[in-house]
Protein backbone atom coordinates (compact mmCIF):
# COMPACT_ATOMS: atom_id res chain seq x y z
CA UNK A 1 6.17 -13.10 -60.03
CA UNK A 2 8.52 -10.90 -61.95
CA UNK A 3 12.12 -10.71 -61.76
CA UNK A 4 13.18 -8.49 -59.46
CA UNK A 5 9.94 -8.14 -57.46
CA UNK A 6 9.94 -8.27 -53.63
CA UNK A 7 7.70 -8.39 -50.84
CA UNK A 8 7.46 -6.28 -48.26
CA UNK A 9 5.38 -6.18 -44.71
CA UNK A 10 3.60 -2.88 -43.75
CA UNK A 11 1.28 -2.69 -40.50
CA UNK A 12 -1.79 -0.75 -42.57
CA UNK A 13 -4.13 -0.16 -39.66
CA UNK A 14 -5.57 -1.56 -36.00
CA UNK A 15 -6.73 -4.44 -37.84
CA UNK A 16 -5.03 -5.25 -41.17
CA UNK A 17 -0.90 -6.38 -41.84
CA UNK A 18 0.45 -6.74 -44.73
CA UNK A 19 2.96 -9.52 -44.58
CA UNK A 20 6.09 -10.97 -46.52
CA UNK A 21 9.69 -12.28 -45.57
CA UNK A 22 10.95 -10.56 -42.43
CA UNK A 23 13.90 -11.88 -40.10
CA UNK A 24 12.73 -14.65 -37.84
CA UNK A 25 13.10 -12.57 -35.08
CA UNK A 26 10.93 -9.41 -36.44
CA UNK A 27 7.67 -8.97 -34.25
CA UNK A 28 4.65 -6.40 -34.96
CA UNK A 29 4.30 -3.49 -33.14
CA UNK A 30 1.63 -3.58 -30.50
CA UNK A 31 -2.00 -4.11 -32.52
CA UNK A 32 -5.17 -2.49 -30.37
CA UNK A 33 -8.45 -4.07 -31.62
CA UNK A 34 -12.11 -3.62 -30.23
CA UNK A 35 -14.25 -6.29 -30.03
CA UNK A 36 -17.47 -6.29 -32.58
CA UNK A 37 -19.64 -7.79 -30.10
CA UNK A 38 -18.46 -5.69 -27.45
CA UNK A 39 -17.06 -2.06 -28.43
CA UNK A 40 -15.86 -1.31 -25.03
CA UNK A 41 -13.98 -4.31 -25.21
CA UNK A 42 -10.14 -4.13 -26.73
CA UNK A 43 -7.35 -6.32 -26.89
CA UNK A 44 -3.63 -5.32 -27.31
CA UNK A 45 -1.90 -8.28 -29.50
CA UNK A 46 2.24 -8.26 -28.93
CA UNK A 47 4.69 -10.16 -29.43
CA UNK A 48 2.51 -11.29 -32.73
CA UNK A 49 5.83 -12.48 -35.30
CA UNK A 50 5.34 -11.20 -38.59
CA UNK A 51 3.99 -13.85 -40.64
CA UNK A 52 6.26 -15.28 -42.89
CA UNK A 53 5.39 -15.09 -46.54
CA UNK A 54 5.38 -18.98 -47.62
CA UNK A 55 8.07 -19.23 -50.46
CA UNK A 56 5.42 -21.55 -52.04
CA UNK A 57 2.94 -19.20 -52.01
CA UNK A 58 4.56 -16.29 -53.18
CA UNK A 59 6.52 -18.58 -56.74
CA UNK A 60 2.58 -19.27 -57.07
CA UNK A 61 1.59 -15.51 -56.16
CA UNK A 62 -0.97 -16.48 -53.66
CA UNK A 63 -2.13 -13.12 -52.66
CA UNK A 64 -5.36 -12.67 -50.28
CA UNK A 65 -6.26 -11.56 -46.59
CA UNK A 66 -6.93 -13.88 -43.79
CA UNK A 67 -9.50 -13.04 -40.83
CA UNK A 68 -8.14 -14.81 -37.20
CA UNK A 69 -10.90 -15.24 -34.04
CA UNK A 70 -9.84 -15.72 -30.97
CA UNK A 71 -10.42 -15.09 -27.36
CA UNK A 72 -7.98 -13.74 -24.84
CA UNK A 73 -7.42 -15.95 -21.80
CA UNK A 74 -6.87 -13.99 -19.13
CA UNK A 75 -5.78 -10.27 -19.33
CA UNK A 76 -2.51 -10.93 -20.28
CA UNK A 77 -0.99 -14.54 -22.10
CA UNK A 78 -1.49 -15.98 -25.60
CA UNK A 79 -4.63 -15.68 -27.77
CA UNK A 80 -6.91 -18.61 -26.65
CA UNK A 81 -8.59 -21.12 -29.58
CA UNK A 82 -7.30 -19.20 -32.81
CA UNK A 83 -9.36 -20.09 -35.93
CA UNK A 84 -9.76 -18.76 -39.43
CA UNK A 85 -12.40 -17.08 -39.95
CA UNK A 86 -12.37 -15.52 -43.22
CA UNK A 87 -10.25 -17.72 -45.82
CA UNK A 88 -7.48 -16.32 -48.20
CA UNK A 89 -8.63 -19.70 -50.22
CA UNK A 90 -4.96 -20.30 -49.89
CA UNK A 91 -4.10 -22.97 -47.08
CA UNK A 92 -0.60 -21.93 -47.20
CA UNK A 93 -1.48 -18.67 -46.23
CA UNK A 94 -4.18 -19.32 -43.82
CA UNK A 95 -1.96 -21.32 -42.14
CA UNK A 96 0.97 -18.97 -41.67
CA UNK A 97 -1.53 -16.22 -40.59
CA UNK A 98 -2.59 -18.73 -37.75
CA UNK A 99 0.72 -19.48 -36.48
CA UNK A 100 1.60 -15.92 -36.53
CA UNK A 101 -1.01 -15.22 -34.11
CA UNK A 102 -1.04 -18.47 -32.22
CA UNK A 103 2.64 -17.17 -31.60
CA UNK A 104 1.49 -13.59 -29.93
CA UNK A 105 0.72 -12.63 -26.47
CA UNK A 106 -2.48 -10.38 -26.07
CA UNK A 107 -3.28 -7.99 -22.98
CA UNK A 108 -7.24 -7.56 -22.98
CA UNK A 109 -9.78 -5.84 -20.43
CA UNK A 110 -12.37 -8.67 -21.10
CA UNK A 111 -10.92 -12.47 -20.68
CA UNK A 112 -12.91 -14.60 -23.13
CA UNK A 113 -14.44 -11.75 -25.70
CA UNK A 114 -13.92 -12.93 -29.10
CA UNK A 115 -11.73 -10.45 -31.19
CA UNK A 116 -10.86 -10.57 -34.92
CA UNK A 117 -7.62 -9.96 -36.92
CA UNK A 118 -6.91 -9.81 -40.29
CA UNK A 119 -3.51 -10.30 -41.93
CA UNK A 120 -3.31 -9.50 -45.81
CA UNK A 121 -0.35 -11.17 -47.92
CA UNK A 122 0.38 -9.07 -50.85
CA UNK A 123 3.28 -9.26 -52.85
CA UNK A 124 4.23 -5.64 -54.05
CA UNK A 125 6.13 -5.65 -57.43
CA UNK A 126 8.52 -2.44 -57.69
């Protein structure tokens, strides 16, 4: 990484977050996502901590997005069974982006629909 460069997270649409170091404490705004195999199906993820940018990761500039399944217990509690779906090819990063999410609370109108999320790690330079 260059001197001077930071990382920053930005919530880039329904389905995508950019992640890097936030305050412990700092949580995503609410996240609506439909289900693929189900469009009239939709989850609401809060509570979902931004996921930590592993200092590892980012001396190595590990970049890449992760894709999340899970299912939504009952209409409102934690995601049920997270899993990574789609690989960063980093394990550092896949497994922040689970514990992010493991983390959350969703609110869903169909208990036990499988829904996807994907969290990109990019390190911006400016």
């Amino acid at each position: 990484m260059r001197p001077g460069a930071t990382a920053r997270m930005l919530a880039v649409s329904a389905w995508m977050l950019v992640c890097s170091p936030l305050p412990a404490e700092t949580t995503v705004p609410a996240t609506r996502i439909t289900s693929t195999e189900k469009p009239e199906c939709w989850v609401d993820l809060r509570e979902v901590p931004a996921a930590a940018y592993p200092k590892q990761a980012r001396r190595e500039e590990q970049q890449g997005s992760v894709v999340v399944e899970f299912t939504a217990r009952d209409k409102w509690g934690a995601p049920k069974a997270p899993e990574v779906a789609t690989s960063s090819g980093f394990p550092l990063l896949d497994d922040e982006a689970l514990k992010a999410v493991r983390k959350g609370k969703a609110r869903t109108n169909c208990p036990g629909v499988l829904f996807s999320y994907k969290i990109k790690f990019k390190i911006n330079y400016d």
